[in-house]
PDB file of N, CA and C in Angstrom:
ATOM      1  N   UNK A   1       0.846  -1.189   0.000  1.00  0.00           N
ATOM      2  CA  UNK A   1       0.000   0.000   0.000  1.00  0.00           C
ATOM      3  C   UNK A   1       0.889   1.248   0.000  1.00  0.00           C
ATOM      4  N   UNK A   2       0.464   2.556  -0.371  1.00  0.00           N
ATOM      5  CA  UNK A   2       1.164   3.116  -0.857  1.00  0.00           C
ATOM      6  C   UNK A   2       1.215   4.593  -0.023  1.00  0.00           C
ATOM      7  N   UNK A   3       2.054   4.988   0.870  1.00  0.00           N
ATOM      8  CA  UNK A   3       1.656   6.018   1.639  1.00  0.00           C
ATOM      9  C   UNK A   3       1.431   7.352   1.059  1.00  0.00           C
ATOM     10  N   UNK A   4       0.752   8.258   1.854  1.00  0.00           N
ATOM     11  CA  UNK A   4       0.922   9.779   1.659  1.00  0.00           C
ATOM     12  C   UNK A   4       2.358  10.361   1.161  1.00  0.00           C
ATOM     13  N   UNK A   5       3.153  10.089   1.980  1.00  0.00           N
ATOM     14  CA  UNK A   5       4.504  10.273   1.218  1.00  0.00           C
ATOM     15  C   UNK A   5       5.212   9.957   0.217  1.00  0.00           C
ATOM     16  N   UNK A   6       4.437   8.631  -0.226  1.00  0.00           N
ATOM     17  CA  UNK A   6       5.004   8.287  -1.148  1.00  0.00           C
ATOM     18  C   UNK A   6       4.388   8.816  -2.761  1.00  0.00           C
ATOM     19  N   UNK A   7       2.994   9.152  -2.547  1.00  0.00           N
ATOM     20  CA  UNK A   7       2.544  10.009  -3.464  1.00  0.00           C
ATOM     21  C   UNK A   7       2.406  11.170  -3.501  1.00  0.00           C
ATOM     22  N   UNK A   8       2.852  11.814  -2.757  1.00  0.00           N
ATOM     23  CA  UNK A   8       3.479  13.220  -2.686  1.00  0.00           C
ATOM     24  C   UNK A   8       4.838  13.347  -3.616  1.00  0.00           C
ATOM     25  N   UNK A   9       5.580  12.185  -3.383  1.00  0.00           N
ATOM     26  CA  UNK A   9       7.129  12.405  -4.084  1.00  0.00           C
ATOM     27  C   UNK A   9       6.688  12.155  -5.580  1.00  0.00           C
ATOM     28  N   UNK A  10       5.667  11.350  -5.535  1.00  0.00           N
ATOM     29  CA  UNK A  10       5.380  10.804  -7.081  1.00  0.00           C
ATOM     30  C   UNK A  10       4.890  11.640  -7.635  1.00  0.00           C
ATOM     31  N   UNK A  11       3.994  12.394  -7.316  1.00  0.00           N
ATOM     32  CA  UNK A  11       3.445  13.737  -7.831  1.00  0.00           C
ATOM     33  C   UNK A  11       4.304  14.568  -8.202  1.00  0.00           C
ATOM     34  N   UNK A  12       5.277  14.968  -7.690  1.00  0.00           N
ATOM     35  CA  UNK A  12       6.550  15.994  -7.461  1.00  0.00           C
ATOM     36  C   UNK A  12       7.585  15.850  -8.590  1.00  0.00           C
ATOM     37  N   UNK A  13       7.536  14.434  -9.135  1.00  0.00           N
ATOM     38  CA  UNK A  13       8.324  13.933  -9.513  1.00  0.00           C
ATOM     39  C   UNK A  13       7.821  14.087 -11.307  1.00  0.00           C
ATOM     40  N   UNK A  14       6.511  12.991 -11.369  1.00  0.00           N
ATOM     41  CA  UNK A  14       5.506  13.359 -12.266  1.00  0.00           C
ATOM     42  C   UNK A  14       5.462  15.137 -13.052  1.00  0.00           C
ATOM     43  N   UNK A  15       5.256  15.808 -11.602  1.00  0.00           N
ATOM     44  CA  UNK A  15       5.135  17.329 -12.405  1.00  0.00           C
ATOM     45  C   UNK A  15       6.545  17.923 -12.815  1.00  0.00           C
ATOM     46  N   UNK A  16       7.344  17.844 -12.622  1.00  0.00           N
ATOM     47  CA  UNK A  16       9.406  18.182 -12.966  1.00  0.00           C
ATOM     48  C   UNK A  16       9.303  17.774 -14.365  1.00  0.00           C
ATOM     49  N   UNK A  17       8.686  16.272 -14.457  1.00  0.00           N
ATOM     50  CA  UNK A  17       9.208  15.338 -15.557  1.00  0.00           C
ATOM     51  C   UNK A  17       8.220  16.378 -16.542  1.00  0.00           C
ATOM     52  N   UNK A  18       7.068  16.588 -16.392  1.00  0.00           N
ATOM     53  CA  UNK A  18       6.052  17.187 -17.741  1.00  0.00           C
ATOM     54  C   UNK A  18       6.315  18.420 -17.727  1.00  0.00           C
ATOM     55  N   UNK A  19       6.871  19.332 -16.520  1.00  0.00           N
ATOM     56  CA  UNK A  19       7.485  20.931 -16.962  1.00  0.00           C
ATOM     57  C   UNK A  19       8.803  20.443 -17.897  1.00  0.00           C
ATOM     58  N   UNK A  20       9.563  19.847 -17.966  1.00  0.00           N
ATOM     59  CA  UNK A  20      10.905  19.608 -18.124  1.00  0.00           C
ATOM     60  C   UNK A  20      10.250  19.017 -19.711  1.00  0.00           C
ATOM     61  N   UNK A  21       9.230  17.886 -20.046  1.00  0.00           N
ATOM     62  CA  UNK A  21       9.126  17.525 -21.578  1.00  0.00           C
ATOM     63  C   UNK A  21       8.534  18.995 -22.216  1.00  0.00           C
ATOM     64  N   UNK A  22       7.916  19.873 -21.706  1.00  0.00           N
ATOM     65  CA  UNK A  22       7.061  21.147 -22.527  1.00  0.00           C
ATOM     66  C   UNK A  22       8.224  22.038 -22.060  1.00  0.00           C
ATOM     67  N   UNK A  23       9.414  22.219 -21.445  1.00  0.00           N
ATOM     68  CA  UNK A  23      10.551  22.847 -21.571  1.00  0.00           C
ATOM     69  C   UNK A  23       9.981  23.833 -20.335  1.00  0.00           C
ATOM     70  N   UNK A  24       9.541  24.001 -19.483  1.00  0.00           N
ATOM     71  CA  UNK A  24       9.676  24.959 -18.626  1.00  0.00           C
ATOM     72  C   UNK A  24      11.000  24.825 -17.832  1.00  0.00           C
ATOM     73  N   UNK A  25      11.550  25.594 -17.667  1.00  0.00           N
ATOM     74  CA  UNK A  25      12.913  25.629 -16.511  1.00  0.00           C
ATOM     75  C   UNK A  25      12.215  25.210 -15.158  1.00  0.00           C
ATOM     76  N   UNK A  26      13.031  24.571 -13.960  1.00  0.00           N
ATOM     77  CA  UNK A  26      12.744  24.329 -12.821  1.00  0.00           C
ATOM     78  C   UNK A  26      13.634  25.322 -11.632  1.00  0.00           C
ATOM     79  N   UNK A  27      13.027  26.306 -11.433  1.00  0.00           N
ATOM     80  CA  UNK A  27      13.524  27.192 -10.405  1.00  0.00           C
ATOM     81  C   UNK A  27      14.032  26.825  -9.395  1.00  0.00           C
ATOM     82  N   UNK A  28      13.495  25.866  -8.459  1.00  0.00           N
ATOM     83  CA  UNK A  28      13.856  25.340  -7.498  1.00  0.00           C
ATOM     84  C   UNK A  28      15.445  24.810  -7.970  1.00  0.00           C
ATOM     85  N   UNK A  29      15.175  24.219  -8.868  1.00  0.00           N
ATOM     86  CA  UNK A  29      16.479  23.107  -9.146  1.00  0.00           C
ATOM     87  C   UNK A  29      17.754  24.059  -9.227  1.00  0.00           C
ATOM     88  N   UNK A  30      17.369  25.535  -9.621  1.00  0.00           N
ATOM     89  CA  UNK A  30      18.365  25.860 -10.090  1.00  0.00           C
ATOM     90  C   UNK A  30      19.093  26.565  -9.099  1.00  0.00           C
ATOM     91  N   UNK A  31      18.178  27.271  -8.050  1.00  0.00           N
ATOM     92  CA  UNK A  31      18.505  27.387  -6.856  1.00  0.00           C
ATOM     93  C   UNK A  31      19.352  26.253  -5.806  1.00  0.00           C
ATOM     94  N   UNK A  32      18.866  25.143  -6.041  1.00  0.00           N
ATOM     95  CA  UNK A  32      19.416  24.043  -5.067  1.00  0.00           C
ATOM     96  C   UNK A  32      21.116  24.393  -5.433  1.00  0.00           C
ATOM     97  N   UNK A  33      21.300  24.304  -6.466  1.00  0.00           N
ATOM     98  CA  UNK A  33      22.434  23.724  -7.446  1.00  0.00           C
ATOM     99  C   UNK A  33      23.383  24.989  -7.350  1.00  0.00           C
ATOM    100  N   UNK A  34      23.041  26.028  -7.467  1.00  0.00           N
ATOM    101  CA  UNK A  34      23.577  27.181  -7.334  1.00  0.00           C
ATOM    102  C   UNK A  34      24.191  27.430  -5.678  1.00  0.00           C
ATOM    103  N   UNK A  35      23.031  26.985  -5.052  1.00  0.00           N
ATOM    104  CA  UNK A  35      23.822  27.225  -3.321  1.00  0.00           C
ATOM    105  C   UNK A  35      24.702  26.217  -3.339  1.00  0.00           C
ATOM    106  N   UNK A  36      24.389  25.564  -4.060  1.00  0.00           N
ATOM    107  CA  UNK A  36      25.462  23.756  -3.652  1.00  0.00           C
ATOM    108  C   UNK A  36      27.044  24.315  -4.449  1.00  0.00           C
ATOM    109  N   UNK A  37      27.060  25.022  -5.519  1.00  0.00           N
ATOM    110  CA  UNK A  37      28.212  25.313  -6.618  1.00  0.00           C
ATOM    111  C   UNK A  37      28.554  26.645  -6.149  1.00  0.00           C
ATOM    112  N   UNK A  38      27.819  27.793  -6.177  1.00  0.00           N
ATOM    113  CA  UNK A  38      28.061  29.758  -6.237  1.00  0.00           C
ATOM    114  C   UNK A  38      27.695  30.403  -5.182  1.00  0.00           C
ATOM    115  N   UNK A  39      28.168  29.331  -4.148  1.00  0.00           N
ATOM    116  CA  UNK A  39      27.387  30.171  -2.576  1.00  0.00           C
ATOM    117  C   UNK A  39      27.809  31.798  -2.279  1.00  0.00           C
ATOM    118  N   UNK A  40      28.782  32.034  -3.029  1.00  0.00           N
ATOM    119  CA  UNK A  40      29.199  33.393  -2.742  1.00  0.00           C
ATOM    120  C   UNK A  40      28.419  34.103  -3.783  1.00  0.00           C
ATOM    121  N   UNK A  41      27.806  34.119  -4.941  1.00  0.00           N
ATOM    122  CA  UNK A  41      27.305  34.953  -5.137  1.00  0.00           C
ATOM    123  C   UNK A  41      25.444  34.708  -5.149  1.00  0.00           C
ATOM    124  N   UNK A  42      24.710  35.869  -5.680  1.00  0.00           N
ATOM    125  CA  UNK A  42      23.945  36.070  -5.535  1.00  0.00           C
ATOM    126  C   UNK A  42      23.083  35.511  -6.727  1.00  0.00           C
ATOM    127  N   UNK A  43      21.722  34.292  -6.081  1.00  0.00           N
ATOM    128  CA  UNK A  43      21.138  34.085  -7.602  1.00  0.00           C
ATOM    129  C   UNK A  43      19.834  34.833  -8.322  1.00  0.00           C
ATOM    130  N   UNK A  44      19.735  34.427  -9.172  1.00  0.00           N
ATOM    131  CA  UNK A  44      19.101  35.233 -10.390  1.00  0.00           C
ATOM    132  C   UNK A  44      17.705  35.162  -9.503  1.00  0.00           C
ATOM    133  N   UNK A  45      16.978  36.016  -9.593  1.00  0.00           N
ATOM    134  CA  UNK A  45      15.317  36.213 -10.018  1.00  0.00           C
ATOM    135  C   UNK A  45      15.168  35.309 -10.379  1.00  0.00           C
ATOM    136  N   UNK A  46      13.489  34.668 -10.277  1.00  0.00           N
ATOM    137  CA  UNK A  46      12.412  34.141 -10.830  1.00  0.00           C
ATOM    138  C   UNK A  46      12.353  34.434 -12.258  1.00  0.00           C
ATOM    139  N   UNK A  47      12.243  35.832 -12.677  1.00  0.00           N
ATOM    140  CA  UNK A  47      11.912  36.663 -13.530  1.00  0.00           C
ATOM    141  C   UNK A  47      13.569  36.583 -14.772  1.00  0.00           C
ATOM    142  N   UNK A  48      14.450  36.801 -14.006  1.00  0.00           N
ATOM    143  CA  UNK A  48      15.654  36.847 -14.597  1.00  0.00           C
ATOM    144  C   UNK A  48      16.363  35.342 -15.077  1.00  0.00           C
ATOM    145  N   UNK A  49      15.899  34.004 -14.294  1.00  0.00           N
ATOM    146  CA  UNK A  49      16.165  33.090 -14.660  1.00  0.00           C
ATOM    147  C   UNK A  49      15.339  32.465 -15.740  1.00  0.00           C
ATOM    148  N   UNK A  50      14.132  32.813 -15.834  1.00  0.00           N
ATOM    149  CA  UNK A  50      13.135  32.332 -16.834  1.00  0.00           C
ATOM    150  C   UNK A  50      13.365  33.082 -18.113  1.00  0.00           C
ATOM    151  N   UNK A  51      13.436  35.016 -18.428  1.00  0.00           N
ATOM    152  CA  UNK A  51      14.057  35.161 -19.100  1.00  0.00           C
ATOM    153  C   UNK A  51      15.531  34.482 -19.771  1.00  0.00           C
ATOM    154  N   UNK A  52      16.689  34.298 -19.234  1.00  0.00           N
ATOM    155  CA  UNK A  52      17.362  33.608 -19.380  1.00  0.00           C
ATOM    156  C   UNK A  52      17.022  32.682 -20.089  1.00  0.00           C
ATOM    157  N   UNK A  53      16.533  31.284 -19.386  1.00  0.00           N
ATOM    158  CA  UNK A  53      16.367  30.187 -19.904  1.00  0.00           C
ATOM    159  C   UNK A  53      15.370  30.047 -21.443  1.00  0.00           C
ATOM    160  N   UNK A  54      14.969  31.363 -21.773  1.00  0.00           N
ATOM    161  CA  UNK A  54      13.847  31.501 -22.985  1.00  0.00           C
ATOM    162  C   UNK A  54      15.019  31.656 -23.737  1.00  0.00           C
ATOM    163  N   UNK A  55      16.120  33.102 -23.282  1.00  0.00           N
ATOM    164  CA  UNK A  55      17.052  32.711 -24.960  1.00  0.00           C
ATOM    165  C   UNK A  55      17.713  32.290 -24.817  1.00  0.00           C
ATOM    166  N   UNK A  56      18.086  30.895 -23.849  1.00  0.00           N
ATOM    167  CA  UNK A  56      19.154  30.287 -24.269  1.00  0.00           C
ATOM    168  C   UNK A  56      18.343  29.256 -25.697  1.00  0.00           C
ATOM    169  N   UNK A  57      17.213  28.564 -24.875  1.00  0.00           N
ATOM    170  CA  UNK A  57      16.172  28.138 -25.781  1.00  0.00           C
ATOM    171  C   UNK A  57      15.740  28.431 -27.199  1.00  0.00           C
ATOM    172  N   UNK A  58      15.312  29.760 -27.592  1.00  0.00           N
ATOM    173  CA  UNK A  58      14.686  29.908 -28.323  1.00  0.00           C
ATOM    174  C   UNK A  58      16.178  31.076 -29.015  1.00  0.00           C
ATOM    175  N   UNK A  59      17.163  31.278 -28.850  1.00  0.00           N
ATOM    176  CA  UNK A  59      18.399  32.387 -29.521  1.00  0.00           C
ATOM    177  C   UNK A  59      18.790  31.534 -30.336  1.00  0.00           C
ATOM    178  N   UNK A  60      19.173  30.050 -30.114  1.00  0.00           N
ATOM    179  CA  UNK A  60      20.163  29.124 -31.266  1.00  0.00           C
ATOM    180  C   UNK A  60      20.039  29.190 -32.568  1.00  0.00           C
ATOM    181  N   UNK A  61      21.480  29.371 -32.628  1.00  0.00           N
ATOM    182  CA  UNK A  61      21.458  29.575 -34.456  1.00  0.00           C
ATOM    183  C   UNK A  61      21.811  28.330 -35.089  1.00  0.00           C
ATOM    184  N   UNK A  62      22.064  27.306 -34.357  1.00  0.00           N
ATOM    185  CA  UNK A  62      22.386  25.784 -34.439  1.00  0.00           C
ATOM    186  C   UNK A  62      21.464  25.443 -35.785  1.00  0.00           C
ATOM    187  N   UNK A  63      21.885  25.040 -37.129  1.00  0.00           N
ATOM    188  CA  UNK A  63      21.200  24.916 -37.699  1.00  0.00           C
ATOM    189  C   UNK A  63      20.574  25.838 -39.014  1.00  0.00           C
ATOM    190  N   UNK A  64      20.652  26.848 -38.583  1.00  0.00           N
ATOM    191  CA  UNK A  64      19.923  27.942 -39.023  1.00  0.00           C
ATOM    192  C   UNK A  64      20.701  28.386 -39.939  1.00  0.00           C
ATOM    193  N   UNK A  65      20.334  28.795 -41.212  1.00  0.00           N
ATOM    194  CA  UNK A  65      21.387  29.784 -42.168  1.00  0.00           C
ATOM    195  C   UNK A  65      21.628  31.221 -41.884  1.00  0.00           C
ATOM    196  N   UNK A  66      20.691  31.835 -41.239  1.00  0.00           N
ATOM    197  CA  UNK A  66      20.609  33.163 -40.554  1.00  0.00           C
ATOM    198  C   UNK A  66      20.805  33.528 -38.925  1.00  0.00           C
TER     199      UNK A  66
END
């Protein structure tokens, strides 16, 4: 049987995986990762990391003749 906790993580887990296939960035994650790597400096905005992550996304010229 399957506890509260354990479908809490599954849920959690579930929603990462379908922001992450439709490409949304994961804020949290990037925060974790950043205190764990750049504790000395200061991280990005909500606002400033999502910008970001749009042109790294959507700027590539990979491909492109122009």
């Amino acid at each position: 049987m399957l506890e509260r906790g354990d479908l809490t993580r599954a849920g959690r887990y579930l929603a990462q995986g379908l922001r992450l296939m439709v490409g949304v960035p994961d804020y949290g994650t990037y925060l974790a990762h950043h205190q764990a790597t750049h504790p000395e400096r200061a991280p990005m905005s909500y606002e400033e990391f999502f910008r970001e992550r749009q042109a790294a996304r959507y700027s590539a010229r990979v491909g492109k003749c122009c």
